[in-house]
Protein backbone atom coordinates (compact mmCIF):
# COMPACT_ATOMS: atom_id res chain seq x y z
CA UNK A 1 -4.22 5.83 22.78
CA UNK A 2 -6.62 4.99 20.06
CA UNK A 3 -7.03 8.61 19.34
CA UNK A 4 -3.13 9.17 19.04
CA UNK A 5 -2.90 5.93 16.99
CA UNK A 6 -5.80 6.74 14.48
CA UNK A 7 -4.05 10.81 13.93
CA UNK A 8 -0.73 8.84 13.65
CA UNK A 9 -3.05 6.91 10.01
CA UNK A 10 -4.18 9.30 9.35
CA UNK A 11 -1.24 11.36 8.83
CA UNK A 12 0.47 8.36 7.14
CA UNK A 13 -2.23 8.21 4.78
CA UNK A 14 -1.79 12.03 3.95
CA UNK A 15 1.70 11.13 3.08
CA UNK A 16 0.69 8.27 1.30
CA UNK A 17 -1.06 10.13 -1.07
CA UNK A 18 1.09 13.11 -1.63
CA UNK A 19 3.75 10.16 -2.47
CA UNK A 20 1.71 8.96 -5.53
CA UNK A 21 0.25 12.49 -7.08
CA UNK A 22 4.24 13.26 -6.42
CA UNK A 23 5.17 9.85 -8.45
CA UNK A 24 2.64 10.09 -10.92
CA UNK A 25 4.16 13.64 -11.18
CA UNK A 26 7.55 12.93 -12.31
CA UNK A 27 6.55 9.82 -14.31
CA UNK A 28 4.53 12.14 -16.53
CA UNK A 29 7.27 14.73 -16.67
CA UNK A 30 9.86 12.62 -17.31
CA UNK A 31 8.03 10.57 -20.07
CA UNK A 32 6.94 14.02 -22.13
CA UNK A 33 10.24 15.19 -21.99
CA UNK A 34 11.56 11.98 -23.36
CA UNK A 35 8.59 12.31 -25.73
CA UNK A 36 9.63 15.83 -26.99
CA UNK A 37 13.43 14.65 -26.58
CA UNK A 38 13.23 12.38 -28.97
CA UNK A 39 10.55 13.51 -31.59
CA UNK A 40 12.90 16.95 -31.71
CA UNK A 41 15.75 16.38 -30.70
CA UNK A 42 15.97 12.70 -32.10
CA UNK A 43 17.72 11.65 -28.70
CA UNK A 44 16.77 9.75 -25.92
CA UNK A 45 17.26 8.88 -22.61
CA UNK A 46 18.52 5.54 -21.72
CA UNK A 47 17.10 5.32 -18.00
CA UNK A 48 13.72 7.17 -18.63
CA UNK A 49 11.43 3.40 -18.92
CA UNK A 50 13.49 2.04 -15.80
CA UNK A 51 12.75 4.84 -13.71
CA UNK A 52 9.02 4.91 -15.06
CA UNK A 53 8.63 1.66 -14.17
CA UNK A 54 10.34 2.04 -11.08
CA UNK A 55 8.23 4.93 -9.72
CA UNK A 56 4.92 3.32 -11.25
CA UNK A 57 5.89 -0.10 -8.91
CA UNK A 58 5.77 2.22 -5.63
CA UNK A 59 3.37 4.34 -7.08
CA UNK A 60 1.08 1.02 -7.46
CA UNK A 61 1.88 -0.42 -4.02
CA UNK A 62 2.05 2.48 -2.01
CA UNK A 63 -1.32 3.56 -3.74
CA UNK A 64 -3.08 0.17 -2.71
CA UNK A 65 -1.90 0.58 1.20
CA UNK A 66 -3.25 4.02 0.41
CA UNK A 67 -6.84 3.20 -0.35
CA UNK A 68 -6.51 -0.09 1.88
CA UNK A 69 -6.33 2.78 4.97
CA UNK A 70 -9.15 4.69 3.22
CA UNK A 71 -11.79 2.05 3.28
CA UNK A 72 -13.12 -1.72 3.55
CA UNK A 73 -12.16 -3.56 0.20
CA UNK A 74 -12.97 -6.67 1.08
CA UNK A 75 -16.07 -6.63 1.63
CA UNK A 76 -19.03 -9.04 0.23
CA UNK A 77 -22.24 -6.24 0.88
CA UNK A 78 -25.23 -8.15 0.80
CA UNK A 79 -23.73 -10.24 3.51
CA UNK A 80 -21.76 -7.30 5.79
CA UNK A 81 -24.69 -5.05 5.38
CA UNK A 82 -26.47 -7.19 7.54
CA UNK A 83 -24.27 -7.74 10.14
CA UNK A 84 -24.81 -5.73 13.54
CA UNK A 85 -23.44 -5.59 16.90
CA UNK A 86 -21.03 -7.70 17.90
CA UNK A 87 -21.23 -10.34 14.77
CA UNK A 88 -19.89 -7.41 12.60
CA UNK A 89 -17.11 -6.90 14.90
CA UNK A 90 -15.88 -10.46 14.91
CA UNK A 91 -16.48 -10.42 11.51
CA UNK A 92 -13.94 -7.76 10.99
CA UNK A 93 -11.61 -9.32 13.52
CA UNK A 94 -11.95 -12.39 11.80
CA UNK A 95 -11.13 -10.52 8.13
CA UNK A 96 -8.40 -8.54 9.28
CA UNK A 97 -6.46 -11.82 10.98
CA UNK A 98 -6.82 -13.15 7.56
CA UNK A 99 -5.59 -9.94 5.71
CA UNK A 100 -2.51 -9.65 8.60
CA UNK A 101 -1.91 -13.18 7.78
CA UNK A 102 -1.75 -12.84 3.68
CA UNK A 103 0.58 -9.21 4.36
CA UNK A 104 3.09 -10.99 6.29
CA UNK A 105 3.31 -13.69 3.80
CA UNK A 106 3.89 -11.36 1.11
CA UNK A 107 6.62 -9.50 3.39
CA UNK A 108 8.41 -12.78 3.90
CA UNK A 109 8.94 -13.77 0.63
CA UNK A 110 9.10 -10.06 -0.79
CA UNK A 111 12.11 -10.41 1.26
CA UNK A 112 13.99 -13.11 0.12
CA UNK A 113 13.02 -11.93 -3.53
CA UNK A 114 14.38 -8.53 -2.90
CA UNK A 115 17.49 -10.34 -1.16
CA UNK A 116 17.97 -12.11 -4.54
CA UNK A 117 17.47 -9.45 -6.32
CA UNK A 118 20.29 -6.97 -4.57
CA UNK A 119 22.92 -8.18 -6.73
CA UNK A 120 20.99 -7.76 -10.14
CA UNK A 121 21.17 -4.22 -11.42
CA UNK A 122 19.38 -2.54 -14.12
CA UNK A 123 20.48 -1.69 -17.33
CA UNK A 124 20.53 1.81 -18.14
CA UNK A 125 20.56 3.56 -14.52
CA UNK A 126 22.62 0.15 -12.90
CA UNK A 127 20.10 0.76 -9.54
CA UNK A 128 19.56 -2.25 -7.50
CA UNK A 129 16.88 -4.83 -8.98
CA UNK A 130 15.57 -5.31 -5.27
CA UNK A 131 14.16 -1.79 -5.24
CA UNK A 132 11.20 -3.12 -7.35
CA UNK A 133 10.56 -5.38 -3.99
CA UNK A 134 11.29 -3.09 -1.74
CA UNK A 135 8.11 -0.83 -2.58
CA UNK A 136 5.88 -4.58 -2.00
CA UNK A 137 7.22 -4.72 1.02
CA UNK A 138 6.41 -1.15 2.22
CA UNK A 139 3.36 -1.31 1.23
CA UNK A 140 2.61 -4.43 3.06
CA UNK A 141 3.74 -2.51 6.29
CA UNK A 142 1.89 0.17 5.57
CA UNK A 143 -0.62 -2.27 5.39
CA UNK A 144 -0.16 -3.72 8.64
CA UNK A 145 -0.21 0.02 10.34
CA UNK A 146 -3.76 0.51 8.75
CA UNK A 147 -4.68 -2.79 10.56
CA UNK A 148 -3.79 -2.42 13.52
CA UNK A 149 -5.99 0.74 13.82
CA UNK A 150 -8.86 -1.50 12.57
CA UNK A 151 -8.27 -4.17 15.43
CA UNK A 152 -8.45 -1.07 17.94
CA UNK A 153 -11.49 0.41 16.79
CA UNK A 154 -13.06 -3.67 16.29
CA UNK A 155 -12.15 -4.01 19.74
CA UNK A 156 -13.26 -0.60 21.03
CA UNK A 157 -16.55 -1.49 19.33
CA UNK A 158 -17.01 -4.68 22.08
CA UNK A 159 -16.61 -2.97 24.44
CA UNK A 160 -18.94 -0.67 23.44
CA UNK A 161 -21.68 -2.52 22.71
CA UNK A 162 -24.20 -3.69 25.28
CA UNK A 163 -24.12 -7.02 26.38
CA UNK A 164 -27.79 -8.22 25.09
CA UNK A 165 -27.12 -6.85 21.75
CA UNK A 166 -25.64 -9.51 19.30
């Protein structure tokens, strides 16, 4: 199951980060052609700032539950470096209960804001203001995915490790 689990990440993750080079893609496009739109033209496009700084938003968030799958950010080295056996595994138990805690904090009140926000529309392309939210809240899930792999694998580690070892 872990196996399954881990190549279920790890093709999140892929998609993860095809999502932002895709975002940062378009963001680019769209601001050089309002760039050369305007310096040429001398015209410009009323939604091209809302939807740049709609796609940077999920770009941002999405990015963040991309690396936060890729590796250990919170990590204080002198101290984890030294940690073996079993004390590193509660360790990370004991840091991802408190990550999982802070993610489903931010996905109950990145709720309630976006639920606010769904009558307030933007400007120029009138799209829901809650969309802004909605890519915090992702994220967070995301989030949560990439954690539960890492309380597998913490677990899997006990187990693994011999019983005189600490």
């Amino acid at each position: 199951m872990l196996k399954r689990y881990r190549s279920f990440i790890n093709t999140l993750v892929l998609y993860e980060g095809y999502f932002c080079i895709l975002a940062l893609a378009v963001m680019v496009l769209l601001n050089i052609v309002e760039i050369v739109s305007r310096n040429i033209f001398s015209r410009s496009f009323s939604g091209t700032q809302e939807l740049s700084v709609l796609l940077d938003s999920w770009m941002v968030f999405i990015g963040a539950a991309y690396i936060f799958s890729k590796s250990n950010l919170l990590n204080v080295d002198f101290l984890v470096s030294r940690l073996k056996g079993k004390v590193r595994c509660y360790y990370d138990i004991a840091l991802n209960v408190l990550i999982t805690f802070i993610l489903l904090i931010f996905i109950r009140f990145g709720n309630e804001l976006r639920v606010i926000q769904a009558v307030r529309k933007t400007e120029a392309l009138h799209l829901s203001a809650s969309l802004y939210v909605l890519s915090l809240i992702v994220a967070c899930i995301l989030m949560l995915l990439a954690i539960v792999l890492k309380f597998m694998e913490s677990f899997a580690s006990i187990k693994n490790i011999k019983g005189g070892e600490k």
